[in-house]
Protein backbone atom coordinates (compact mmCIF):
# COMPACT_ATOMS: atom_id res chain seq x y z
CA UNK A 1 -35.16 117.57 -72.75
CA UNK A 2 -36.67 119.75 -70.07
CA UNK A 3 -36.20 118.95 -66.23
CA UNK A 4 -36.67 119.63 -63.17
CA UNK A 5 -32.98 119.53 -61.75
CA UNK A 6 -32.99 123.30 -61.13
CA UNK A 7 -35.77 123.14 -59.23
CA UNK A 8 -34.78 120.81 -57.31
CA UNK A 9 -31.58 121.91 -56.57
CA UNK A 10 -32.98 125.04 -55.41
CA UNK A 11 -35.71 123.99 -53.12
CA UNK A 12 -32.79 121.76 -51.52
CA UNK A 13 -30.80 125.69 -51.28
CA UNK A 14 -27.88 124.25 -53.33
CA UNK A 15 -25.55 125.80 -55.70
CA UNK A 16 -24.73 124.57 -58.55
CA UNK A 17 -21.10 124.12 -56.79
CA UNK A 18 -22.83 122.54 -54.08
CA UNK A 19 -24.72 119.84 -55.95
CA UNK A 20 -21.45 119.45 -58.39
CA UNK A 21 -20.16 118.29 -55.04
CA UNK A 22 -22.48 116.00 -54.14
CA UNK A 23 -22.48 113.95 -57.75
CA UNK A 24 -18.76 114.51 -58.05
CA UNK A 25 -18.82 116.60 -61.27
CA UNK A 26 -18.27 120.73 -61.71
CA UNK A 27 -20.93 123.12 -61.64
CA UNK A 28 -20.75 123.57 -65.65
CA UNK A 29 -21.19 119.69 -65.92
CA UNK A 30 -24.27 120.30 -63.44
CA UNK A 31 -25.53 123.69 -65.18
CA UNK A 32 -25.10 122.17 -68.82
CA UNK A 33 -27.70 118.93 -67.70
CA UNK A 34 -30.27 121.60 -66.08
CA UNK A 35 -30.26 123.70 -69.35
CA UNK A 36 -30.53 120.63 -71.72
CA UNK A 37 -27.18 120.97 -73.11
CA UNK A 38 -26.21 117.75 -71.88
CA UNK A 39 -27.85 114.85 -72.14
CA UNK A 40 -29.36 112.92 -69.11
CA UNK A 41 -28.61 109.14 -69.15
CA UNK A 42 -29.27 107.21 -66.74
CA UNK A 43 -26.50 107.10 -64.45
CA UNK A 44 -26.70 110.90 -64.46
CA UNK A 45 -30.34 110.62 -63.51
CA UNK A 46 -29.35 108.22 -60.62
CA UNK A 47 -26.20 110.14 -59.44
CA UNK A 48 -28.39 113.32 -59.34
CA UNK A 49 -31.72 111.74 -57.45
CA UNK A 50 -29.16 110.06 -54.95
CA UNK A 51 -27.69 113.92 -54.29
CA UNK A 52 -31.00 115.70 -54.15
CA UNK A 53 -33.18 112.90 -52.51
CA UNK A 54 -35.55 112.47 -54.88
CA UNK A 55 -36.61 109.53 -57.07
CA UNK A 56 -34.79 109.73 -60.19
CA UNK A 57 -37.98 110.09 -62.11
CA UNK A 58 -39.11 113.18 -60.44
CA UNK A 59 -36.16 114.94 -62.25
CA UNK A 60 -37.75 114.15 -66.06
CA UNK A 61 -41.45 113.65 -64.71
CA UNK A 62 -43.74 116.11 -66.75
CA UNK A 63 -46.95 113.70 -66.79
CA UNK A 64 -47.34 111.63 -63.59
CA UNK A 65 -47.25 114.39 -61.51
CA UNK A 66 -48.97 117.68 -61.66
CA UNK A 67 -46.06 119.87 -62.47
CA UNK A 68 -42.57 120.36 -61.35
CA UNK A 69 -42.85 120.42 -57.61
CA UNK A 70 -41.88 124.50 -56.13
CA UNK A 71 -39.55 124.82 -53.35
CA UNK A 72 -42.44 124.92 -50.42
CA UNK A 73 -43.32 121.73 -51.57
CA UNK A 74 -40.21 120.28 -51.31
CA UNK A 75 -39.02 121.39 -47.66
CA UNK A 76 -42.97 120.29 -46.79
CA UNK A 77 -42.64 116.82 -47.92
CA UNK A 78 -39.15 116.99 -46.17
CA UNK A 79 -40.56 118.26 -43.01
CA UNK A 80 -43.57 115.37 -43.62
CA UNK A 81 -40.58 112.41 -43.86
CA UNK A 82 -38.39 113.20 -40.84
CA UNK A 83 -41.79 112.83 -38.69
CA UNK A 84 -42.78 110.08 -36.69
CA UNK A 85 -45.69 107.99 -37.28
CA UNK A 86 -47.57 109.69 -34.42
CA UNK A 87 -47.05 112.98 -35.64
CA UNK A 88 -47.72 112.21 -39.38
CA UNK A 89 -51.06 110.74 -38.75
CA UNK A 90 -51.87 114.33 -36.70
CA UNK A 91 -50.29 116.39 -39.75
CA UNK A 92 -53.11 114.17 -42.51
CA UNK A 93 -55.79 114.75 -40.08
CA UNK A 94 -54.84 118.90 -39.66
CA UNK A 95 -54.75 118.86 -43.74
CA UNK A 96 -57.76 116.72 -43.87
CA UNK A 97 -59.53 119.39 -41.63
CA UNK A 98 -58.60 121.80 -43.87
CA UNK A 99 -60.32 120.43 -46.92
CA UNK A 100 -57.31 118.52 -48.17
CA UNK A 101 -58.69 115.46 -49.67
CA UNK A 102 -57.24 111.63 -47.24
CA UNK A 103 -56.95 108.50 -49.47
CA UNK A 104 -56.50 105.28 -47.78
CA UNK A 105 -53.83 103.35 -48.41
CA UNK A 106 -54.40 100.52 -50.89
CA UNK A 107 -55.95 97.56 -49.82
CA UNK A 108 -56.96 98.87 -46.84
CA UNK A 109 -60.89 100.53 -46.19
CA UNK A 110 -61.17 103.93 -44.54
CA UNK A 111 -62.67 104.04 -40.87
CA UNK A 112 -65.35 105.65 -41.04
C-alpha cells in the first residue's frame, strides 16, 4: 500500500534511525513500512502519527487530501500551530490578501 511515511519523515528532517527512535523499532522495521514491504496495521499507523505529529490518516490519505503534503508544507503548517491566536488571525488575513481563498469556520457567517 503506498504512503506517505517518507514524506513525512523527511519534512520533519528525520532519519530513518531517528524516527526508529521515536516508535521504538529499527530503521529497517521503519524503511520496510515506507516501501510497502510491511504491512501497516493500525497500531503501526498510531505509533508512527504519534512520532511524526500527524493524524494517523494523513500517513495512508490519497483521496481526502490533495496529494501527499511536500516538506514546505509541513514546516508551514508547523510554523501556523505554534502561533498565537493573534498572530494566526494576521497570517489568514496576509494569505487572504494574497488571493488565498478564507472559509469561515462552520456554523459561524463571515463578517463582511
Amino acid at each position: 500500500m503506498p504512503n506517505n511515511i517518507g514524506i513525512m519523515r523527511e519534512a520533519r528532517a528525520l532519519t530513518l534511525e531517528g524516527l526508529a527512535k521515536l516508535v521504538g523499532t529499527t530503521n529497517q522495521q521503519i524503511s520496510n513500512l515506507e516501501t510497502g514491504r510491511r504491512r501497516l496495521t493500525v497500531d503501526w499507523l498510531r505509533r508512527l502519527g504519534t512520532a511524526l505529529k500527524c493524524h494517523p490518516w494523513t500517513l495512508v490519505s490519497d483521496g481526502d487530501l490533495p496529494g501527499p503534503m511536500q516538506p514546505m508544507e509541513v514546516r508551514m503548517l508547523e510554523a501556523f500551530r505554534a502561533l498565537g491566536v493573534e498572530h494566526r488571525k494576521a497570517l489568514v488575513l496576509l494569505a487572504t490578501s494574497l488571493g488565498v481563498p478564507s472559509r469561515a469556520p462552520r456554523g459561524r457567517r463571515a463578517k463582511r
